[in-house]
C-alpha atoms as a PDB file:
ATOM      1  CA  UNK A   1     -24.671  18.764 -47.889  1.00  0.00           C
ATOM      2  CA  UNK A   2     -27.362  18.608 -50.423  1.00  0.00           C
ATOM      3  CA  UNK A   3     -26.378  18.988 -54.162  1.00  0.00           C
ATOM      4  CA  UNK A   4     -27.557  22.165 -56.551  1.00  0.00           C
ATOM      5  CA  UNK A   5     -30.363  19.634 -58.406  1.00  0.00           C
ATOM      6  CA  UNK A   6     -31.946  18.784 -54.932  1.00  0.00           C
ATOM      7  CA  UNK A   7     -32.159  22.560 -53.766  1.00  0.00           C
ATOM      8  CA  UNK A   8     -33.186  23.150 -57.133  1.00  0.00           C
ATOM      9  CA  UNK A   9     -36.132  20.732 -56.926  1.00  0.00           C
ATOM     10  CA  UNK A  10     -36.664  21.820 -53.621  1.00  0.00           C
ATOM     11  CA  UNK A  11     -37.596  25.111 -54.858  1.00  0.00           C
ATOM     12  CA  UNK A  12     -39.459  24.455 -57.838  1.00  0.00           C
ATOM     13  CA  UNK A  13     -41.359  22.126 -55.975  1.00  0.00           C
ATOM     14  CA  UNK A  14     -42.707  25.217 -53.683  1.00  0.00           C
ATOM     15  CA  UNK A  15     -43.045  27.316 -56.394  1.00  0.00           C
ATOM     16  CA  UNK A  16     -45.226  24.581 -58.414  1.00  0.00           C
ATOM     17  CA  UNK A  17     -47.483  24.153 -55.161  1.00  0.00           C
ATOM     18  CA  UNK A  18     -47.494  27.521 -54.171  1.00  0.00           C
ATOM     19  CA  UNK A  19     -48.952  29.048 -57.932  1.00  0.00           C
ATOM     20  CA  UNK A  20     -51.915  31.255 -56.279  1.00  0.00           C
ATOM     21  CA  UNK A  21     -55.002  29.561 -58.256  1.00  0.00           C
ATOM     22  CA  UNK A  22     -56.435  26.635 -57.192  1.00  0.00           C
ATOM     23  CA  UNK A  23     -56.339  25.010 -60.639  1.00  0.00           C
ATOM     24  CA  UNK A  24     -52.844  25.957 -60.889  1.00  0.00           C
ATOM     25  CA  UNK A  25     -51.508  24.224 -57.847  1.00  0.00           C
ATOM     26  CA  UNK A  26     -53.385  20.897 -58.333  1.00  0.00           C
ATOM     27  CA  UNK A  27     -52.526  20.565 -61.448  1.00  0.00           C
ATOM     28  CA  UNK A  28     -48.743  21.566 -61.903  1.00  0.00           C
ATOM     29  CA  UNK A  29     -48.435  21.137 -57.513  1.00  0.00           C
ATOM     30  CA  UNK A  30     -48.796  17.723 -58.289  1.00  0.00           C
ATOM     31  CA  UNK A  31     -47.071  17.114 -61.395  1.00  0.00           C
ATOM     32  CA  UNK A  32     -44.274  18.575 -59.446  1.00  0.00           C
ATOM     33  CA  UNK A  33     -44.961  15.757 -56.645  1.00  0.00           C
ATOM     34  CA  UNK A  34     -45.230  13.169 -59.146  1.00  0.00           C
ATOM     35  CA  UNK A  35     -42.490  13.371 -61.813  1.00  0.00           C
ATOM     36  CA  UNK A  36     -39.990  16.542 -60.472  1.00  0.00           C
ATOM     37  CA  UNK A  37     -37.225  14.031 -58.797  1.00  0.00           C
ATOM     38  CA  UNK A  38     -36.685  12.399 -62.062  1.00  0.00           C
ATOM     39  CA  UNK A  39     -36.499  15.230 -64.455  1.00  0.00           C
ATOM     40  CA  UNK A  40     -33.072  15.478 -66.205  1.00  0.00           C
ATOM     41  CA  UNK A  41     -31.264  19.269 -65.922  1.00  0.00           C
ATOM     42  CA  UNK A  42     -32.863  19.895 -69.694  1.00  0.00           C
ATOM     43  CA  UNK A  43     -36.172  19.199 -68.253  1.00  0.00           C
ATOM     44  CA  UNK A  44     -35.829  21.217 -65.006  1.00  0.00           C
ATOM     45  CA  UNK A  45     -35.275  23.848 -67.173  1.00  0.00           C
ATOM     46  CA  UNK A  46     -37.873  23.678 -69.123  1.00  0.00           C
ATOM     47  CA  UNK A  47     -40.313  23.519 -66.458  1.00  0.00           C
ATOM     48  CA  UNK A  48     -38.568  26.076 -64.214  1.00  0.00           C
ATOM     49  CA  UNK A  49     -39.173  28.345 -67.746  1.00  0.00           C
ATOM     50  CA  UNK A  50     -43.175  27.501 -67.868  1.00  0.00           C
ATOM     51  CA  UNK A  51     -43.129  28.698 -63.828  1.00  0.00           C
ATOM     52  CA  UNK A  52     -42.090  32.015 -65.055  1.00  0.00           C
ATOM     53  CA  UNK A  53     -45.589  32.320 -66.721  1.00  0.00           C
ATOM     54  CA  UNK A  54     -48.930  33.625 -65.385  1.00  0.00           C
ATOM     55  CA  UNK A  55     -51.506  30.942 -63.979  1.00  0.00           C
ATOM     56  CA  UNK A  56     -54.317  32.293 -66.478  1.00  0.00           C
ATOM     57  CA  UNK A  57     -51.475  32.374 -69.217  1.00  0.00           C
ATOM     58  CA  UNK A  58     -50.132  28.787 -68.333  1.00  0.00           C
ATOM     59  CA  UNK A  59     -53.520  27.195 -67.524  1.00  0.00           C
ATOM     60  CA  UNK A  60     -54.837  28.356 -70.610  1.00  0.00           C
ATOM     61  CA  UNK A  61     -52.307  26.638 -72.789  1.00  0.00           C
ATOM     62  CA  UNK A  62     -52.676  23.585 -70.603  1.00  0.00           C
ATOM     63  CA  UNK A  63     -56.299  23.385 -71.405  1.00  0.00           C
ATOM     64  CA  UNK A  64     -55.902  23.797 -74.654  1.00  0.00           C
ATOM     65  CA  UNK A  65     -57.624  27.031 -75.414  1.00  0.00           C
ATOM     66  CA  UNK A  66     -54.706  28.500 -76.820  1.00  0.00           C
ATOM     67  CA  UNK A  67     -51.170  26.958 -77.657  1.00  0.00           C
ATOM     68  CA  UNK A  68     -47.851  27.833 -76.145  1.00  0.00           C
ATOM     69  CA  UNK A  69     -45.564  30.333 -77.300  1.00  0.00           C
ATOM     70  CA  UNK A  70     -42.450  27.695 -79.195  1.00  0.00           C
ATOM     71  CA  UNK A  71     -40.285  28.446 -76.750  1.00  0.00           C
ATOM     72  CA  UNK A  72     -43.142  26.189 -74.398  1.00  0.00           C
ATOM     73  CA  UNK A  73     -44.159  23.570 -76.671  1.00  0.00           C
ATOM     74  CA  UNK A  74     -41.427  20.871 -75.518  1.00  0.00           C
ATOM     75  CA  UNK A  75     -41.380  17.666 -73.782  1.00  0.00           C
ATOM     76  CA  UNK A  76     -42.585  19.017 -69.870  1.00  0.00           C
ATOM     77  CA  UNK A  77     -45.137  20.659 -71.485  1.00  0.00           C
ATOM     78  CA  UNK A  78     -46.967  17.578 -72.901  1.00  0.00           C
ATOM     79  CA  UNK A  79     -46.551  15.483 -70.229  1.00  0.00           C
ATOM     80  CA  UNK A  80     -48.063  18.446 -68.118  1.00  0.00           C
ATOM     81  CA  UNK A  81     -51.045  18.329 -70.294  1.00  0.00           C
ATOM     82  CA  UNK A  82     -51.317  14.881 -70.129  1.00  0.00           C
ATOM     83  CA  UNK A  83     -51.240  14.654 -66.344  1.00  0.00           C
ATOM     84  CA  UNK A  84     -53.949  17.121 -66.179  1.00  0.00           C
ATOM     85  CA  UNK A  85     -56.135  14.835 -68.504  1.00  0.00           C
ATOM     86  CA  UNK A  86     -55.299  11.914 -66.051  1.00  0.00           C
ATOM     87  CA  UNK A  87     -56.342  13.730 -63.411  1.00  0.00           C
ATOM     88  CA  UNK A  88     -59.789  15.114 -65.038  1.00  0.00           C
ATOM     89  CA  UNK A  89     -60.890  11.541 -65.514  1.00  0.00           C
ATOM     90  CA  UNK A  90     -60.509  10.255 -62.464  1.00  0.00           C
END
C-alpha cells in the first residue's frame, strides 16, 4: 500500500509535467523530476499552492518580469527560479 506523500507526489508530479505550455512543463516538469521525492510536507505544499496558478501567471514570476504575490515568495519558489537559470545556461 503506498503512503498519502507518495500518491501525493505521484500527482503533483503529473500535474507539474502535464502544465499545457511548453515552457511550463520543462521547467517546473522537471523540477518536479529532480527535487519532488525529497520535499518535506511544508514544501509539498507550497509547491502544490504555485500549481494552482496560471502558466503565463507562474512563468512570469519565474522569469522575473513580475514578483510573486507573498503568499509565493517562499523557499520552492527560489529554488524553482534557480533551476530554471541552471537550465538556461546549459
Amino acid at each position: 500500500m503506498t503512503d498519502q506523500y507518495e500518491t501525493r507526489r505521484r500527482r503533483l508530479l503529473y500535474q507539474s509535467k502535464r502544465r499545457g505550455s511548453k515552457e511550463a512543463d520543462m521547467v517546473i516538469g522537471q523540477f518536479a523530476i529532480e527535487f519532488l521525492d525529497d520535499m518535506t510536507s511544508l514544501e509539498l505544499d507550497q509547491f502544490e499552492a504555485l500549481l494552482q496558478e496560471s502558466d503565463p501567471d507562474l512563468m512570469t514570476w519565474v522569469s522575473g518580469l513580475e514578483a510573486p504575490p507573498s503568499e509565493h515568495q517562499n523557499s520552492i519558489f527560489q529554488r524553482i527560479c534557480n533551476f530554471k537559470n541552471i537550465l538556461l545556461n546549459h
